[in-house]
Protein backbone atom coordinates (compact mmCIF):
# COMPACT_ATOMS: atom_id res chain seq x y z
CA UNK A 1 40.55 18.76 -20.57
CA UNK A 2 43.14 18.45 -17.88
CA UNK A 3 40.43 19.84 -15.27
CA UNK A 4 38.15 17.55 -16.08
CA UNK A 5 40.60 15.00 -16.26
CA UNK A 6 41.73 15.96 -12.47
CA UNK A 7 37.85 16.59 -10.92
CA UNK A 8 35.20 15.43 -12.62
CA UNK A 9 36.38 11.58 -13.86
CA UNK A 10 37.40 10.79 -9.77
CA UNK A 11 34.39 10.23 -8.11
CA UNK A 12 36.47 10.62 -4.96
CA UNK A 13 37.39 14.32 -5.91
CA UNK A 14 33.84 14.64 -7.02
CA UNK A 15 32.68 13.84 -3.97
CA UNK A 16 35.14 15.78 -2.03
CA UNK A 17 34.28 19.06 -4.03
CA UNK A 18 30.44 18.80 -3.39
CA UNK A 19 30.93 18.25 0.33
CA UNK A 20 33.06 21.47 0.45
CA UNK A 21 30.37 23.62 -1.71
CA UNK A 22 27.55 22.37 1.22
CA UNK A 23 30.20 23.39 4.05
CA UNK A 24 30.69 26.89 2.24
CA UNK A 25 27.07 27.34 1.57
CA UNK A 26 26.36 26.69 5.69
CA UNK A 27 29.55 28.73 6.12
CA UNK A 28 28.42 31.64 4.40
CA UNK A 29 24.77 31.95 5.22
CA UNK A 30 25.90 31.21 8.87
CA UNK A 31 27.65 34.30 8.74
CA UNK A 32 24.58 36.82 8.07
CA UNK A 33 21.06 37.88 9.78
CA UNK A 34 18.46 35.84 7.97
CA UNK A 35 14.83 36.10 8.08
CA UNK A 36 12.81 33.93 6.30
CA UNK A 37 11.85 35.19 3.30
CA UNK A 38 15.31 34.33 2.07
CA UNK A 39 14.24 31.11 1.78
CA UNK A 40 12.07 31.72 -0.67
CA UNK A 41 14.63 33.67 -2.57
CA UNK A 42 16.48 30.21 -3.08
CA UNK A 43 13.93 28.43 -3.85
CA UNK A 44 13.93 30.46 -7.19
CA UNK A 45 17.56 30.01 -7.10
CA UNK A 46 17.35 26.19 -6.90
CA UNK A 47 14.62 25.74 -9.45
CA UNK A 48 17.36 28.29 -11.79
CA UNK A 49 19.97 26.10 -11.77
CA UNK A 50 17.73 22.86 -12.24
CA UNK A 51 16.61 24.56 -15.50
CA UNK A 52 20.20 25.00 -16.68
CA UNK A 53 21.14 21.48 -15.73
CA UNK A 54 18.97 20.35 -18.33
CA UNK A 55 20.31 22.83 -20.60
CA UNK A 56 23.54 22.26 -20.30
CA UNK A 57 23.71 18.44 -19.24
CA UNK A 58 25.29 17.09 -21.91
CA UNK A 59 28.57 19.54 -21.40
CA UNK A 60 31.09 18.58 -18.53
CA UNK A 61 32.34 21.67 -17.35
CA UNK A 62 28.72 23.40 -16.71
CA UNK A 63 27.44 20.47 -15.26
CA UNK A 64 29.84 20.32 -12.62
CA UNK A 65 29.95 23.83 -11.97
CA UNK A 66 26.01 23.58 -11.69
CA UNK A 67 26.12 20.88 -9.42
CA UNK A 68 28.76 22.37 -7.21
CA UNK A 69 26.23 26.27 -6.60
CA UNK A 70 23.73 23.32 -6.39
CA UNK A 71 25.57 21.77 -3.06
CA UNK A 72 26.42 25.48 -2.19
CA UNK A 73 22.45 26.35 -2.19
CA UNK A 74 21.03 22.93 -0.17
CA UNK A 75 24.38 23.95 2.26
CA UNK A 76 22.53 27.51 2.47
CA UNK A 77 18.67 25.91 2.65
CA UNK A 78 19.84 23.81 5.53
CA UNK A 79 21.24 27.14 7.82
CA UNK A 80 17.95 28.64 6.99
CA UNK A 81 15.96 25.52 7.95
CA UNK A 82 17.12 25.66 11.43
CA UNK A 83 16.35 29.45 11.83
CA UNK A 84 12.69 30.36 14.16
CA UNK A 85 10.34 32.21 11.65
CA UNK A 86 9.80 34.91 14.18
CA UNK A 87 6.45 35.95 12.70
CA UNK A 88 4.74 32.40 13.64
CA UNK A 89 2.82 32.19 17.11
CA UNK A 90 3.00 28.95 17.49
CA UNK A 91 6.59 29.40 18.37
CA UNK A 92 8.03 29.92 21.92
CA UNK A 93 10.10 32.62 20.74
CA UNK A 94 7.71 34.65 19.44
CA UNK A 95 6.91 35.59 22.86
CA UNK A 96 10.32 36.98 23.58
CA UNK A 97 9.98 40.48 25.72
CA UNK A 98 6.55 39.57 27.15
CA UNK A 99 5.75 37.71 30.40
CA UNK A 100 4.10 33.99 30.18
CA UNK A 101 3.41 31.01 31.73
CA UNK A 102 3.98 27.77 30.06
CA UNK A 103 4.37 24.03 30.52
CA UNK A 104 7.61 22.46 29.16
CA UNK A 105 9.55 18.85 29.97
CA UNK A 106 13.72 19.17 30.50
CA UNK A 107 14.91 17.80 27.46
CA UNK A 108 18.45 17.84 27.91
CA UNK A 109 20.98 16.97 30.96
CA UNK A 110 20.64 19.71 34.19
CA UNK A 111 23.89 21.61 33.65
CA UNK A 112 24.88 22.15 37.80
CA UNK A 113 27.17 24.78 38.05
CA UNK A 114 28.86 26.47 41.51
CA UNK A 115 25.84 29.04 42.06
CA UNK A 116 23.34 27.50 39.69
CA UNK A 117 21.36 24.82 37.95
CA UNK A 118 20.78 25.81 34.17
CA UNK A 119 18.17 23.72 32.37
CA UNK A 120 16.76 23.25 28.90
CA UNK A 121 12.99 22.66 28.14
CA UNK A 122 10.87 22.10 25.36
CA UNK A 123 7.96 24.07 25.66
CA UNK A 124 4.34 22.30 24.94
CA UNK A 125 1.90 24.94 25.51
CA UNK A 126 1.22 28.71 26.71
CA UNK A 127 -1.16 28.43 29.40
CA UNK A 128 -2.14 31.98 29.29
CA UNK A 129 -3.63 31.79 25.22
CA UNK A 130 -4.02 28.05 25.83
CA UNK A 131 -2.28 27.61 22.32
CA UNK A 132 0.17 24.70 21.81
CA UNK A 133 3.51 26.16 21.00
CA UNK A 134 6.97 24.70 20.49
CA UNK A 135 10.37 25.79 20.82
CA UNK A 136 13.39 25.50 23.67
CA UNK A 137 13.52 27.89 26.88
CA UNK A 138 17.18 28.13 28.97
CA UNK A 139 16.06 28.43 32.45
CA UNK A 140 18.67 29.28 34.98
CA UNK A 141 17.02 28.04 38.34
CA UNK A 142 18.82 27.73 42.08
CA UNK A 143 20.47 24.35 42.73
CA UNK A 144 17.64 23.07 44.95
CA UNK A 145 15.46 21.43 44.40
CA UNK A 146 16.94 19.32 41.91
CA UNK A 147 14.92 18.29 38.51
CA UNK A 148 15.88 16.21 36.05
CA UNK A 149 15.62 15.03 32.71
CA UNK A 150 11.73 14.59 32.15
CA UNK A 151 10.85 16.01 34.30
CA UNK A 152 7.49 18.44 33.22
CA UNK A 153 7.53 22.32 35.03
CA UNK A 154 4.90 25.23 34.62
CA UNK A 155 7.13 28.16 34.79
CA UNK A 156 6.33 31.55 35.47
CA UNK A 157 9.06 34.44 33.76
CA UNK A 158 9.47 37.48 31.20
CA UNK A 159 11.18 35.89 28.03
CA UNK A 160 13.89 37.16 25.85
CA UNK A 161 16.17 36.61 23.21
CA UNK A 162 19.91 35.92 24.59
CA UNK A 163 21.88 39.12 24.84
CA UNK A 164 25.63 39.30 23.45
CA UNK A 165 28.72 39.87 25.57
CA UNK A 166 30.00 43.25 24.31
CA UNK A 167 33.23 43.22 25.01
CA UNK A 168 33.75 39.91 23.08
CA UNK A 169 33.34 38.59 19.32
CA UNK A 170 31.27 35.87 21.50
CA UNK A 171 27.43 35.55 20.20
CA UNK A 172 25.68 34.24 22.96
CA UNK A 173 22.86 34.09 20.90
CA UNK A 174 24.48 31.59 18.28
CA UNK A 175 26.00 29.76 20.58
CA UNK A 176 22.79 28.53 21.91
CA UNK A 177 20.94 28.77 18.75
CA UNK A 178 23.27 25.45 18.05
CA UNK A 179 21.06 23.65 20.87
CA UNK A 180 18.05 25.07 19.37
CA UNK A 181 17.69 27.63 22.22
CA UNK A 182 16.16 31.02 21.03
CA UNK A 183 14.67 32.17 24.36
CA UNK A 184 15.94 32.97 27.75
CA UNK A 185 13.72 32.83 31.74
CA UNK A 186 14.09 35.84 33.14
CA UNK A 187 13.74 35.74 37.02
CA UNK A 188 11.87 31.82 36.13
CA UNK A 189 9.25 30.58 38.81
CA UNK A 190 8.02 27.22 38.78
CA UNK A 191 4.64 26.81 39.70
CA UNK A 192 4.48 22.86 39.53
CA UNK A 193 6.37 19.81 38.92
CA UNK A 194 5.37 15.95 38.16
CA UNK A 195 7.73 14.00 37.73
CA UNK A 196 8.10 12.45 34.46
CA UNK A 197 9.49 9.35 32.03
CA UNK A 198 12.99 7.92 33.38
CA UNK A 199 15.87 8.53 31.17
CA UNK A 200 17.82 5.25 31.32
CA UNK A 201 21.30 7.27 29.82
CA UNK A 202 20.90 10.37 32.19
CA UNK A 203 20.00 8.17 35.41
CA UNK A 204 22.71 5.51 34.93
CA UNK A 205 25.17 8.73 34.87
CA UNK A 206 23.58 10.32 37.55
CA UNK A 207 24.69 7.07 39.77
CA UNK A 208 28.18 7.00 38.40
CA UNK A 209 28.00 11.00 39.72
CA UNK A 210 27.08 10.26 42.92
CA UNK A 211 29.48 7.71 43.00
CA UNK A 212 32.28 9.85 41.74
CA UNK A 213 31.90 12.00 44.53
CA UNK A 214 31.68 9.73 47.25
CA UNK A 215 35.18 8.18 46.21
CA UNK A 216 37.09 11.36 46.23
CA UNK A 217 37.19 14.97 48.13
CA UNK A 218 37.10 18.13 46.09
CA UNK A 219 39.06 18.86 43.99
CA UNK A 220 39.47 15.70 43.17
CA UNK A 221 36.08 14.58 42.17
CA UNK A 222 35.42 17.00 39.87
CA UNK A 223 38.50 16.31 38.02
CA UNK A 224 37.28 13.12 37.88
CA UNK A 225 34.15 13.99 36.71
CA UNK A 226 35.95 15.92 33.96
CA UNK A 227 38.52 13.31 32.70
CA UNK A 228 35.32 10.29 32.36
CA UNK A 229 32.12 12.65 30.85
CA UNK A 230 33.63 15.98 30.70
CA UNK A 231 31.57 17.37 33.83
CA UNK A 232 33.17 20.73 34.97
CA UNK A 233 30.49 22.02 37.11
CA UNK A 234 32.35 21.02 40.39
CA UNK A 235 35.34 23.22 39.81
CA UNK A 236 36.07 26.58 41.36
CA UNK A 237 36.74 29.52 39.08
CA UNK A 238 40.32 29.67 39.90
CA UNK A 239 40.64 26.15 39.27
CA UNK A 240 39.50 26.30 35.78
CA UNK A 241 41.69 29.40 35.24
CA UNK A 242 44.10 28.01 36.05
CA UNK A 243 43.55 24.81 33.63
CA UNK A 244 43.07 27.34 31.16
CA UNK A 245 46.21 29.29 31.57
CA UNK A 246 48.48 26.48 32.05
CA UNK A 247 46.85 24.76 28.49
CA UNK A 248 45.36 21.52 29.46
CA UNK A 249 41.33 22.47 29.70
CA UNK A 250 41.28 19.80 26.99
CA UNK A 251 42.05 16.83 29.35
CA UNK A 252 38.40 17.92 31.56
CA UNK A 253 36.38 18.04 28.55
CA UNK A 254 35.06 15.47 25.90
CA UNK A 255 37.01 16.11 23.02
CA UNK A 256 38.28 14.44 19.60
CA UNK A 257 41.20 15.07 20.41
CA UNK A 258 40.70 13.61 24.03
CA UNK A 259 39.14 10.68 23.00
CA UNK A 260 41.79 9.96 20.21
CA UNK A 261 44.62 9.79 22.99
CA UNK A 262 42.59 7.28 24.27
CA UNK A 263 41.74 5.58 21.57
CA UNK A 264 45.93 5.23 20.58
CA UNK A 265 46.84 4.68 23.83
CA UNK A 266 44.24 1.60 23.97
CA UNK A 267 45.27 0.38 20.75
CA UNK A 268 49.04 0.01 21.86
CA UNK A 269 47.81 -1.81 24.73
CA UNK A 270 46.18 -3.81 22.95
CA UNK A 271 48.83 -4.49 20.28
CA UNK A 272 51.62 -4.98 23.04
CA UNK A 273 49.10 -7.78 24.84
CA UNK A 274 49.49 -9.64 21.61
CA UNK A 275 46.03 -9.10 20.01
CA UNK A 276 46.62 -8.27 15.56
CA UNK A 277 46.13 -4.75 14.85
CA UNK A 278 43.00 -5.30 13.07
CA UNK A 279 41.49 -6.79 16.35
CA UNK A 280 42.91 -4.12 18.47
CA UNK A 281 41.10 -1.47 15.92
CA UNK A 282 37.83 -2.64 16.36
CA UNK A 283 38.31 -3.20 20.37
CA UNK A 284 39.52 0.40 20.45
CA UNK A 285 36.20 1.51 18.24
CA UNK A 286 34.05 -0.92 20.80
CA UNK A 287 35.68 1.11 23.81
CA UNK A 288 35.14 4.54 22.13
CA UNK A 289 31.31 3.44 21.76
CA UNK A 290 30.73 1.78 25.50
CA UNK A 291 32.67 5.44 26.57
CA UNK A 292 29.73 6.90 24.59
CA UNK A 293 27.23 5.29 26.17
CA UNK A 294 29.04 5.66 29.73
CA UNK A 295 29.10 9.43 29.41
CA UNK A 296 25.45 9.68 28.55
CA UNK A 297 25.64 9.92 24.76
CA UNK A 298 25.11 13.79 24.22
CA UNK A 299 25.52 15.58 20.84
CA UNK A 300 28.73 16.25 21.71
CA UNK A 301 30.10 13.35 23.27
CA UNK A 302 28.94 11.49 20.14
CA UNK A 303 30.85 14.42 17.53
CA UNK A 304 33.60 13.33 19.57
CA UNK A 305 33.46 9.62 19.63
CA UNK A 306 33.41 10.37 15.88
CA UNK A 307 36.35 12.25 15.90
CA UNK A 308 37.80 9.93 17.51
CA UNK A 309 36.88 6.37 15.58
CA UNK A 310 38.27 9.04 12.34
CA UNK A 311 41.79 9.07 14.05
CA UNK A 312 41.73 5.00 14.64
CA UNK A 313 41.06 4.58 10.77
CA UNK A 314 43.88 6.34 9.80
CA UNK A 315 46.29 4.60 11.26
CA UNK A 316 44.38 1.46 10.46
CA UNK A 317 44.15 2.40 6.89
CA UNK A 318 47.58 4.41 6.50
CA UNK A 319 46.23 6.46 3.52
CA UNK A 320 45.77 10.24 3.75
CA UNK A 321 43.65 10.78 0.84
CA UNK A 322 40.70 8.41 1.80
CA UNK A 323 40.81 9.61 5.38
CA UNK A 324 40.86 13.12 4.01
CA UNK A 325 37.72 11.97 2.02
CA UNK A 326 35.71 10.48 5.23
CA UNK A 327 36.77 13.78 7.50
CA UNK A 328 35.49 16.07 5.52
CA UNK A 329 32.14 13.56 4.73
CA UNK A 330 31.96 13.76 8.14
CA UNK A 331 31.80 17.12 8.89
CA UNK A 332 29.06 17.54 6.05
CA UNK A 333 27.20 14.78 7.75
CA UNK A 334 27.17 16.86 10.96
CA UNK A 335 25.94 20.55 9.44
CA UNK A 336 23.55 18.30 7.79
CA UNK A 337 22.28 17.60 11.41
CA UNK A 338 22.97 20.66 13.10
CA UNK A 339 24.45 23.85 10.43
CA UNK A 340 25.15 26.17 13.61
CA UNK A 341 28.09 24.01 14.75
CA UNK A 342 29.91 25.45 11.93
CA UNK A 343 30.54 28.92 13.25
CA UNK A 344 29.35 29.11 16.73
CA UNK A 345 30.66 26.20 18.15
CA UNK A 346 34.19 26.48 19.16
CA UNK A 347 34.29 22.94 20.95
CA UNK A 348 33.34 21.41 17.00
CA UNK A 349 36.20 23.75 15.32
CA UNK A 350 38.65 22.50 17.89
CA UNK A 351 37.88 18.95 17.79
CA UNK A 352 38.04 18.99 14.13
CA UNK A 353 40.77 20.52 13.73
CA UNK A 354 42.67 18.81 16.36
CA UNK A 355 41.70 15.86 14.36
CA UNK A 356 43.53 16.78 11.44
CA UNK A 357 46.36 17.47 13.02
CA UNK A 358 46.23 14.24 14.81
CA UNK A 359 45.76 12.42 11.34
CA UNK A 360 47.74 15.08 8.73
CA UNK A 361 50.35 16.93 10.81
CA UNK A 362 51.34 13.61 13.69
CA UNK A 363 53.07 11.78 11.21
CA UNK A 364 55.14 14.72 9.62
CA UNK A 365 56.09 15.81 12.69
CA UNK A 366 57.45 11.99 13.23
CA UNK A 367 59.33 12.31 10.61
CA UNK A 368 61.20 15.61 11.46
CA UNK A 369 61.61 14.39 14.75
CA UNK A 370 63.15 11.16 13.36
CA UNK A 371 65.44 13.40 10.57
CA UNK A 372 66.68 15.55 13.10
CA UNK A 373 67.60 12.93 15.60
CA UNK A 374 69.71 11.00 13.38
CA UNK A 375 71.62 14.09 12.32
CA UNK A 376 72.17 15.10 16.27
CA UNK A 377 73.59 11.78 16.09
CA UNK A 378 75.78 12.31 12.84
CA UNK A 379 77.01 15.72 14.39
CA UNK A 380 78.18 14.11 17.26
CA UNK A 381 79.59 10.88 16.19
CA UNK A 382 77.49 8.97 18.96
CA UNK A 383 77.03 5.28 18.51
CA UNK A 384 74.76 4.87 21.02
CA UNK A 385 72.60 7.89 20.15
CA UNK A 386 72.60 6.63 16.58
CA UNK A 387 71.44 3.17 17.03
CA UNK A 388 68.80 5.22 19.35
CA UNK A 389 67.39 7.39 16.65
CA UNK A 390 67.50 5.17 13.82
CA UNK A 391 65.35 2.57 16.13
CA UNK A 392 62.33 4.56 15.44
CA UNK A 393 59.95 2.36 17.80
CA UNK A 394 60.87 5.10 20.43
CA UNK A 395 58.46 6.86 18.97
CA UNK A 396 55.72 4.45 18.56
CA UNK A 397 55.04 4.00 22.65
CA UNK A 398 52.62 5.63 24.47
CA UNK A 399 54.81 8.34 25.72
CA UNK A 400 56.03 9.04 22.06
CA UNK A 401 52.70 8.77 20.19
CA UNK A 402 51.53 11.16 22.82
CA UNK A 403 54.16 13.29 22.73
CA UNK A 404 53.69 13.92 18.97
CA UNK A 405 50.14 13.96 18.92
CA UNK A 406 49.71 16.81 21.66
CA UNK A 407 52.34 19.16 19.66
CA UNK A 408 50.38 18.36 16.14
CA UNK A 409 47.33 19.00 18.50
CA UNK A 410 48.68 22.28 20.13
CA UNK A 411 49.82 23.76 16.41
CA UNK A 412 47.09 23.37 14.40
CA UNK A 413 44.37 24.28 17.25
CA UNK A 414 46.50 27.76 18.20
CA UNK A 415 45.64 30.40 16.13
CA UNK A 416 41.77 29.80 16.82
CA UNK A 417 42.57 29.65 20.11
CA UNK A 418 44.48 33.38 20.19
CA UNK A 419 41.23 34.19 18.05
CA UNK A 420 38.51 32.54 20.25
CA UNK A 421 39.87 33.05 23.78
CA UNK A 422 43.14 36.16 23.20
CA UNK A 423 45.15 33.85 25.29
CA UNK A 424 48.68 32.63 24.52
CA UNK A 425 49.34 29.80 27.54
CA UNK A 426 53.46 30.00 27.36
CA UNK A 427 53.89 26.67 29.59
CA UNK A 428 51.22 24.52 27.53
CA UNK A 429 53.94 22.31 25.79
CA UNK A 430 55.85 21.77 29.28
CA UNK A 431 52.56 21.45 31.08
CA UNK A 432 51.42 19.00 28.58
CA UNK A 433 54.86 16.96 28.74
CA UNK A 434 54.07 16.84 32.55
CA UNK A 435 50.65 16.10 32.46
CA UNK A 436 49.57 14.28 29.21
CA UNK A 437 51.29 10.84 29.77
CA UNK A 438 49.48 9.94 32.98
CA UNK A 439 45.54 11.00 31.78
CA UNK A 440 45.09 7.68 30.36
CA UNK A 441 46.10 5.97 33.48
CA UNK A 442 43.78 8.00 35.61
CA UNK A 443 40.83 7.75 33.28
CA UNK A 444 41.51 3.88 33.51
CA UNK A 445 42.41 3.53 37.08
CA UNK A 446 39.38 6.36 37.92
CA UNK A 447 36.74 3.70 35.46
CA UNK A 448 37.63 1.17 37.73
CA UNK A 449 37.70 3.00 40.77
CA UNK A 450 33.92 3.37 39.85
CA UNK A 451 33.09 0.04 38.81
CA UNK A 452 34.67 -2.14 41.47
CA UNK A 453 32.78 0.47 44.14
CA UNK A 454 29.37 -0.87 43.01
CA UNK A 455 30.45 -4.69 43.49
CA UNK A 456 33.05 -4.32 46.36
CA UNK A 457 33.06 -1.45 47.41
CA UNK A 458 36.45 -1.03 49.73
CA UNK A 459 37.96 -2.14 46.89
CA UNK A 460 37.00 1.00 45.17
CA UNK A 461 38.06 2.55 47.64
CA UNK A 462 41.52 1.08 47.51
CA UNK A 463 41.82 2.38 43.96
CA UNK A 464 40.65 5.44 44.26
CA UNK A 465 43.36 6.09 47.19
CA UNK A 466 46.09 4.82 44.17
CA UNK A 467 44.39 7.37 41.97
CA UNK A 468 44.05 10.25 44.38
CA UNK A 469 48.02 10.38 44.27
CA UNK A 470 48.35 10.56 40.36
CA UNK A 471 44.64 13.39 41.10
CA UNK A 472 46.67 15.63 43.33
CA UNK A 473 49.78 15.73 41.11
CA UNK A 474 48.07 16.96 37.92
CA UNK A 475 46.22 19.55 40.44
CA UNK A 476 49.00 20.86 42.40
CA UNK A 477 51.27 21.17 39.32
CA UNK A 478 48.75 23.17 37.53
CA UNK A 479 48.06 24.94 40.43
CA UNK A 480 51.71 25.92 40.17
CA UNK A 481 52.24 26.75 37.05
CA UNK A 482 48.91 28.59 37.15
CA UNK A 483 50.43 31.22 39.51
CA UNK A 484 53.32 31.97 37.62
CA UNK A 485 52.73 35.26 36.16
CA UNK A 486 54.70 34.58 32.88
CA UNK A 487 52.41 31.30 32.33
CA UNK A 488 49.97 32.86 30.02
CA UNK A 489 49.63 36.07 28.18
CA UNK A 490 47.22 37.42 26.52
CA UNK A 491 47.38 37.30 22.59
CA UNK A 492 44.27 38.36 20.60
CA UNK A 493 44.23 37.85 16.98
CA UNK A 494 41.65 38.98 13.95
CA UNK A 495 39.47 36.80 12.29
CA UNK A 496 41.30 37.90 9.06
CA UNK A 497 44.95 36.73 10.93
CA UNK A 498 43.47 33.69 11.62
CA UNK A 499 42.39 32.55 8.55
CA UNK A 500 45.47 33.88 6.53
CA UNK A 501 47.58 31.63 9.31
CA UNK A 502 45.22 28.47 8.46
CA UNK A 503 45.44 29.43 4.78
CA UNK A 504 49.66 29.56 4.89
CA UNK A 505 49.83 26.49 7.56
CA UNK A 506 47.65 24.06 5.15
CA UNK A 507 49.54 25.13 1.66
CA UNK A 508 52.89 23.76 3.80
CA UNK A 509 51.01 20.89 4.89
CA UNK A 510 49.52 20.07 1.37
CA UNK A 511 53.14 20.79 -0.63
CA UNK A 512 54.97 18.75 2.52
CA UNK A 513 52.02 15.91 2.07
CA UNK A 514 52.40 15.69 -1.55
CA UNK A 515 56.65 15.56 -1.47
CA UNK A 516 56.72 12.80 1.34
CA UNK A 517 53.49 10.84 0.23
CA UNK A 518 55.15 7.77 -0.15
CA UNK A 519 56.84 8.17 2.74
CA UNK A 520 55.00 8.80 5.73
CA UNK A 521 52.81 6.35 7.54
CA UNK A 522 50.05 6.95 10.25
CA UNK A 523 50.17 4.95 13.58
C-alpha cells in the first residue's frame, strides 16, 4: 500500500521511473555485442508482457512492474535499431575488408585537423555491383583540396570496420558508431568531385572561420575558434596538452556546462541592467538558441544548448524535483534519438553530469560556503567579516556564481574523468580561479570582434587588439602551469570505482537534498 501510495498514484514519479527503465534498457544492451537476431528475441519478449498486462491489469503492483520491463524492452529495441544488420548488401558496411569504389555526398562538417582533413559521407551507390547501398564512410583525406559539406566524391579505398586502441578501455568503434559510422577509407582516392547543394549553416560558419583567423595570429585564433563553436583543429598538440593537464579543455569545447556559464553570466547582466528575471530568462534562452545557430547547429552543439536552457530553468523555477523530472526526460529524449550516446560518448556523460551538478550540487555548495563563512566570522569576532558573510549577494555575482558552479562542475565530473582519461590535473581548481572569470568576456568581446569586422572592419580590428591581451593571458598562464611537472598526474580508476564513487556521492546528495529542501534555492 505504501509503495503504491509513493510510485504509482504520482504521475510525476511514474513518469520518472519509466524514463529510468528506457535509460537502463539502452544502458544495458549498449553494453553487449548484438547481432540481429536479438531483435527478434524481444519481439517475443514484448508481445509476453502485453499478454500479462491484460492478465493482470486490474492489479496495481503487476501493472506497474509490467510497464516498467515494458520501458526497459523499447529502451533495449531502440540500441538494437541503430545497429547495421551485417548480413544485408545493401549496406556500406557489408563491404568492410574488400576494396570498392563508391559515390557518397559529405554529410557532416570537414573536421580540419594539423596533418589532416577527416570527412563523413553517406554513401549512395557501389559503382563496381552498380547496387544502391547506404550507410556512412570516415574518410581521412590530405588538407588540400578542400571539400565541403555537399559536396558529392567517387572514392577509391579498401574498407574496414574501425579498429580499437589496445592500450585503452576506448572503443573506437562505438565511438563512431554514435555518428552512424561503421566503416573506415583505407588509403581513400577520389576519383571525382561536383560540387553540390550549399549548406546555408556550414557556409555562414565557414565565413565567421575565415574571419576568425584573419583577426588574430596563432595561437590565438584557434582559441578563438574554440571558445565561439568549439573548433580545436588549429591547436598544436602541446597546446591541447597542456589545456588538458592544467583542467580547462572545457572552456575550447561546446559544452553544457560551457554554455550554462554563459547562460548565468548573461542572465546577471541582464538582471543588473534592470530587465525582471522572467525577461532576462527568456533573453538568456534566445541567446543560447542564436549561439546554436551561430556555431552551425550540430548534434552536439544542440545536446548542449539543451543542457544549457535545463540549467536556466532551474534557477527560474527554484524547484529540484521538477527539474530533476525534465533532466532526466531529457536524457530519454536524446537515447530516443541517438542510444549510443549513452556509453560511448564521453562529451554527453560530462555535459550531463556537469549539469547536475550545476543544478543539484551549486546550491549546496552555496550554502556550506555561506555556513562556514559566518562561523570564520563568529571565531574571530570580526564585524566587518560578519556583516560580509551574512550579506550573501557576494555570492550571487558573476565571479561568485562562477566560482561555485566550476567546483560543483569539477566534483561531480571527476571520477569519470580519472576513469575516461587516468588523469588527475592537481592545478584545475587554481587554474580555473585564474581563468574561468574572464571566458565570458572574451567570448563576448571575441562575438563582436567578429561582427563589427564585417561592417567596419578596423573596428574589428580595434577589438580584437583589446581581446588579444585577455587571449594571451589565458595562453601563457596555461602554458605555465602546463610545464610544471606536479600539474597533473596520472590517476586511473575502474569502471567498478567509478560507479561505487557516483553511487556514495548521489546517496549524500539525495539525504543532504532531502534535509535542506526547504532551504536551498537555485540562482
Amino acid at each position: 500500500m505504501r509503495f503504491r501510495e509513493g510510485i504509482i498514484n504520482s504521475k510525476s514519479k511514474t513518469f520518472l521511473t519509466f524514463c529510468f527503465c528506457f535509460i537502463f534498457g539502452v544502458s544495458l544492451f549498449s553494453g553487449m555485442e548484438l547481432e540481429k537476431y536479438w531483435q527478434y528475441r524481444l519481439y517475443v519478449v514484448f508481445f509476453i508482457i502485453g499478454f500479462l498486462l491484460i492478465l493482470f491489469w486490474k492489479n496495481f503492483f503487476w501493472r506497474f512492474l509490467l510497464f516498467c520491463l515494458l520501458f526497459f524492452i523499447l529502451g533495449g529495441f531502440r540500441f538494437l535499431l541503430s545497429v547495421p544488420d551485417w548480413g544485408d548488401y545493401r549496406n556500406i558496411s557489408y563491404y568492410n575488408g574488400e576494396r570498392a569504389e563508391f559515390v557518397g555526398v559529405i554529410s557532416s562538417e570537414p573536421d580540419a585537423r594539423s596533418d589532416a582533413a577527416r570527412y563523413v559521407m553517406d554513401v549512395s551507390s557501389l559503382l563496381s555491383s552498380k547496387i544502391s547501398v547506404r550507410g556512412k564512410v570516415l574518410l581521412k583525406l590530405p588538407l588540400y583540396p578542400e571539400y565541403t559539406h555537399g559536396d558529392v566524391l567517387t572514392v577509391r579505398c579498401v574498407l574496414q570496420s574501425p579498429k580499437n586502441f589496445f592500450d585503452s578501455n576506448f572503443r573506437y568503434d562505438n565511438y563512431l558508431a554514435r555518428q552512424g559510422i561503421f566503416s573506415v577509407c583505407v588509403s581513400p582516392q577520389v576519383v571525382s568531385m561536383k560540387s553540390g547543394n550549399y549548406n546555408l549553416f556550414f557556409g555562414f560558419k565557414k565565413k565567421i572561420n575565415d574571419r576568425v583567423e584573419s583577426l588574430w595570429a596563432e595561437p590565438n585564433s584557434s582559441l578563438v575558434a574554440g571558445l565561439l563553436y568549439g573548433a580545436r583543429g588549429g591547436f598544436t598538440p602541446e597546446l591541447l596538452d597542456s589545456f588538458s593537464r592544467v583542467g580547462i579543455t572545457h572552456i575550447i569545447a561546446i559544452s553544457g556546462y560551457n554554455i550554462s556559464i554563459i547562460a548565468t553570466v548573461l542572465m546577471l547582466g541582464l538582471i543588473g541592467m534592470g530587465l525582471f528575471r522572467r525577461q532576462a530568462f527568456w533573453v538568456s534562452v534566445a541567446g543560447i538558441i542564436l549561439f546554436v545557430l551561430f556555431t552551425g547547429a550540430s548534434a552536439s552543439v544542440v545536446r548542449a544548448g539543451i543542457m544549457g536552457v535545463i540549467v536556466l530553468l532551474a534557477q527560474q523555477l527554484g524547484r529540484l524535483s521538477r527539474i530533476g523530472n525534465v533532466l532526466v526526460f531529457t536524457a530519454a529524449l536524446m537515447l530516443l534519438i541517438n542510444p549510443y550516446i549513452l556509453i560511448w560518448d564521453a562529451g554527453f556523460q560530462l555535459s550531463f553530469l556537469a549539469t547536475i551538478g550545476l543544478v543539484y550540487l551549486s546550491p549546496i555548495l552555496r550554502s556550506v560556503v555561506l555556513s562556514k563563512a559566518k562561523n570564520l566570522s563568529r571565531k574571530f569576532s570580526d564585524a566587518k567579516i560578519l556583516r560580509f558573510a551574512q550579506n550573501d549577494k557576494w555570492l550571487d555575482g558573476v565571479l561568485g556564481q562562477t566560482l561555485v558552479s566550476t567546483f560543483s562542475a569539477i566534483i561531480i565530473t571527476l571520477p569519470l574523468i580519472l576513469y575516461q582519461f587516468g588523469r588527475l590535473s592537481v592545478v584545475a581548481p587554481l587554474a580555473n580561479i585564474l581563468v574561468l572569470w574572464l571566458i565570458p568576456f572574451l567570448m563576448l568581446f571575441s562575438f563582436l570582434s567578429v561582427i563589427f569586422s564585417f561592417l567596419f572592419y578596423p573596428l574589428g580590428q580595434i577589438i580584437a587588439w583589446i581581446t588579444g591581451v585577455g587571449l594571451n593571458y589565458v595562453i601563457i598562464l596555461t602554458q605555465w602551469l602546463g610545464k610544471k611537472s606536479w600539474a597533473a598526474t596520472e590517476v586511473k580508476i575502474s569502471l567498478w570505482v567509478m560507479l561505487l564513487v557516483y553511487v556514495i556521492l548521489f546517496f549524500i546528495l539525495a539525504k543532504v537534498y532531502v534535509k535542506k529542501n526547504k532551504n536551498i534555492t537555485i540562482g
